[in-house]
Protein backbone atom coordinates (compact mmCIF):
# COMPACT_ATOMS: atom_id res chain seq x y z
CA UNK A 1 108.25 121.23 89.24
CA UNK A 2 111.24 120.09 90.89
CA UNK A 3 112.78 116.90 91.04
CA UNK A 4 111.82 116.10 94.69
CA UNK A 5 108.26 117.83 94.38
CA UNK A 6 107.50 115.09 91.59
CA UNK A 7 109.44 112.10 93.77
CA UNK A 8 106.81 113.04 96.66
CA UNK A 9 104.18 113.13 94.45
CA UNK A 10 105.21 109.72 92.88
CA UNK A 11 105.32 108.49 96.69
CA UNK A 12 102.17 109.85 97.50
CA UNK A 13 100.68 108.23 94.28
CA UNK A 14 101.80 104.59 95.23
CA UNK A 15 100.31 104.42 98.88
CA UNK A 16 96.91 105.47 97.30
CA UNK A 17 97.66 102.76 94.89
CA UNK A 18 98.87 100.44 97.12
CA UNK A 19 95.36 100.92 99.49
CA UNK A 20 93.34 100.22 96.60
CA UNK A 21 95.04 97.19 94.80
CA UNK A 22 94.80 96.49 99.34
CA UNK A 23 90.84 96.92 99.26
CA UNK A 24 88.94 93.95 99.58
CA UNK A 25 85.74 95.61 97.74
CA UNK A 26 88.14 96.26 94.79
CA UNK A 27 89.70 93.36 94.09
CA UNK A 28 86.25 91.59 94.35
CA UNK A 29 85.41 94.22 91.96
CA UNK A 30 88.20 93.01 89.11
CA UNK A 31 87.60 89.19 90.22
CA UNK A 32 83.61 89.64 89.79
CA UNK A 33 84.21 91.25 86.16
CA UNK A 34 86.80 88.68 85.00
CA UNK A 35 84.66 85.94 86.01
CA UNK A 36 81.83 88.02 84.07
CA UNK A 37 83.37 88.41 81.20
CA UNK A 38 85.12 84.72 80.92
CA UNK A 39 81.82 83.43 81.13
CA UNK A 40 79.89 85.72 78.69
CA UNK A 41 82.77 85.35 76.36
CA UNK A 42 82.77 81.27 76.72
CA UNK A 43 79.07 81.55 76.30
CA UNK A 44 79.07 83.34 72.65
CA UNK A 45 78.59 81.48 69.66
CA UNK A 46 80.75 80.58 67.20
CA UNK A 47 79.23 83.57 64.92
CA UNK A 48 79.40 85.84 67.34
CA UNK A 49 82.76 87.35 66.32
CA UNK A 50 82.68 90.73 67.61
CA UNK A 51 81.04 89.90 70.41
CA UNK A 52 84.05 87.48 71.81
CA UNK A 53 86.86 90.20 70.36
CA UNK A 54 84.85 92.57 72.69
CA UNK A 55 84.92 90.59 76.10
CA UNK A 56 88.40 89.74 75.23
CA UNK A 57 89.43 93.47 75.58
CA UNK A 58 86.84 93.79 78.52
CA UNK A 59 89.12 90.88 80.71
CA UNK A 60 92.42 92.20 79.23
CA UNK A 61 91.42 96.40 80.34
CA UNK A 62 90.71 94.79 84.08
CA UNK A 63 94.17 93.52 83.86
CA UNK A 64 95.37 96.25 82.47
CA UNK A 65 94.23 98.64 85.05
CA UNK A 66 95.21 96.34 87.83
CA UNK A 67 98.38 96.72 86.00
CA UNK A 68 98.55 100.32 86.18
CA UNK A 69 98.26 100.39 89.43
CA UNK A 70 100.68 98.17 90.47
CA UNK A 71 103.06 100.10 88.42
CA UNK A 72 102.27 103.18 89.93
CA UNK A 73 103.49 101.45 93.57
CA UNK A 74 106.65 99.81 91.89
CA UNK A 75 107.14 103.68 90.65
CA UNK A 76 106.35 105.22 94.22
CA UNK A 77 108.76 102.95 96.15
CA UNK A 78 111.51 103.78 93.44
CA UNK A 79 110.83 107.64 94.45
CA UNK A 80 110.62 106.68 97.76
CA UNK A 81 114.41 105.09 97.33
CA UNK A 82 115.48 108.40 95.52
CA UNK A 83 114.27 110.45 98.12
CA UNK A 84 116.03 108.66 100.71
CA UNK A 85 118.91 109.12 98.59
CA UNK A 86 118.91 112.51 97.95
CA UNK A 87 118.29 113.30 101.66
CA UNK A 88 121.25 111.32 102.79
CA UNK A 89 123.67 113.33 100.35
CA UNK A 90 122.02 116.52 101.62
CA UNK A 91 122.75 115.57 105.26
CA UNK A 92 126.41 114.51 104.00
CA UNK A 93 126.99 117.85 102.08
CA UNK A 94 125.47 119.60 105.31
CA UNK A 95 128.06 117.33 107.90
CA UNK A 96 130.87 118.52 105.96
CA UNK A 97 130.19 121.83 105.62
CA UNK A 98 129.76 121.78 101.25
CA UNK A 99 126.35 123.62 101.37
């Protein structure tokens, strides 16, 4: 795959991103299970050891894929930079006659 192939995909993969960490429905989605979570976890009882160190993960994985895809847009607007770069020295090398 070559370099620019892979920048437009990264590109690509960030708007997608972007629309979703964007969608309303979603990010009531991640609030909803945080708040579900928090409160099941706050609700266990002292014994209940396993059952805490599970919600725990459960509220950190939301984070962590909201996470993800936040990366994936600080990724895509880093191709996005490259691409604009590498276009720019193309049109340079083509102005002065080097290709």
């Amino acid at each position: 795959m070559s370099e620019e192939t892979s920048l437009d995909r990264s590109a690509a993969q960030a708007l997608r991103a972007q629309e979703l960490l964007d969608n309303e429905l979603l990010t009531a989605a991640f609030r909803a299970l945080e708040d579900s979570y928090t409160a099941a976890w706050r609700s266990t009882t002292i014994e209940d050891v396993p059952g805490r160190e599970k919600l725990f993960l459960a509220i950190n994985v939301v984070g962590k894929v909201r996470d993800h895809l936040a990366a994936v847009v600080a990724n895509g607007k880093l191709a996005q930079a490259e691409l604009k770069e590498l276009a720019q020295v193309a049109d340079r090398k083509k102005r002065f006659g080097i290709l």
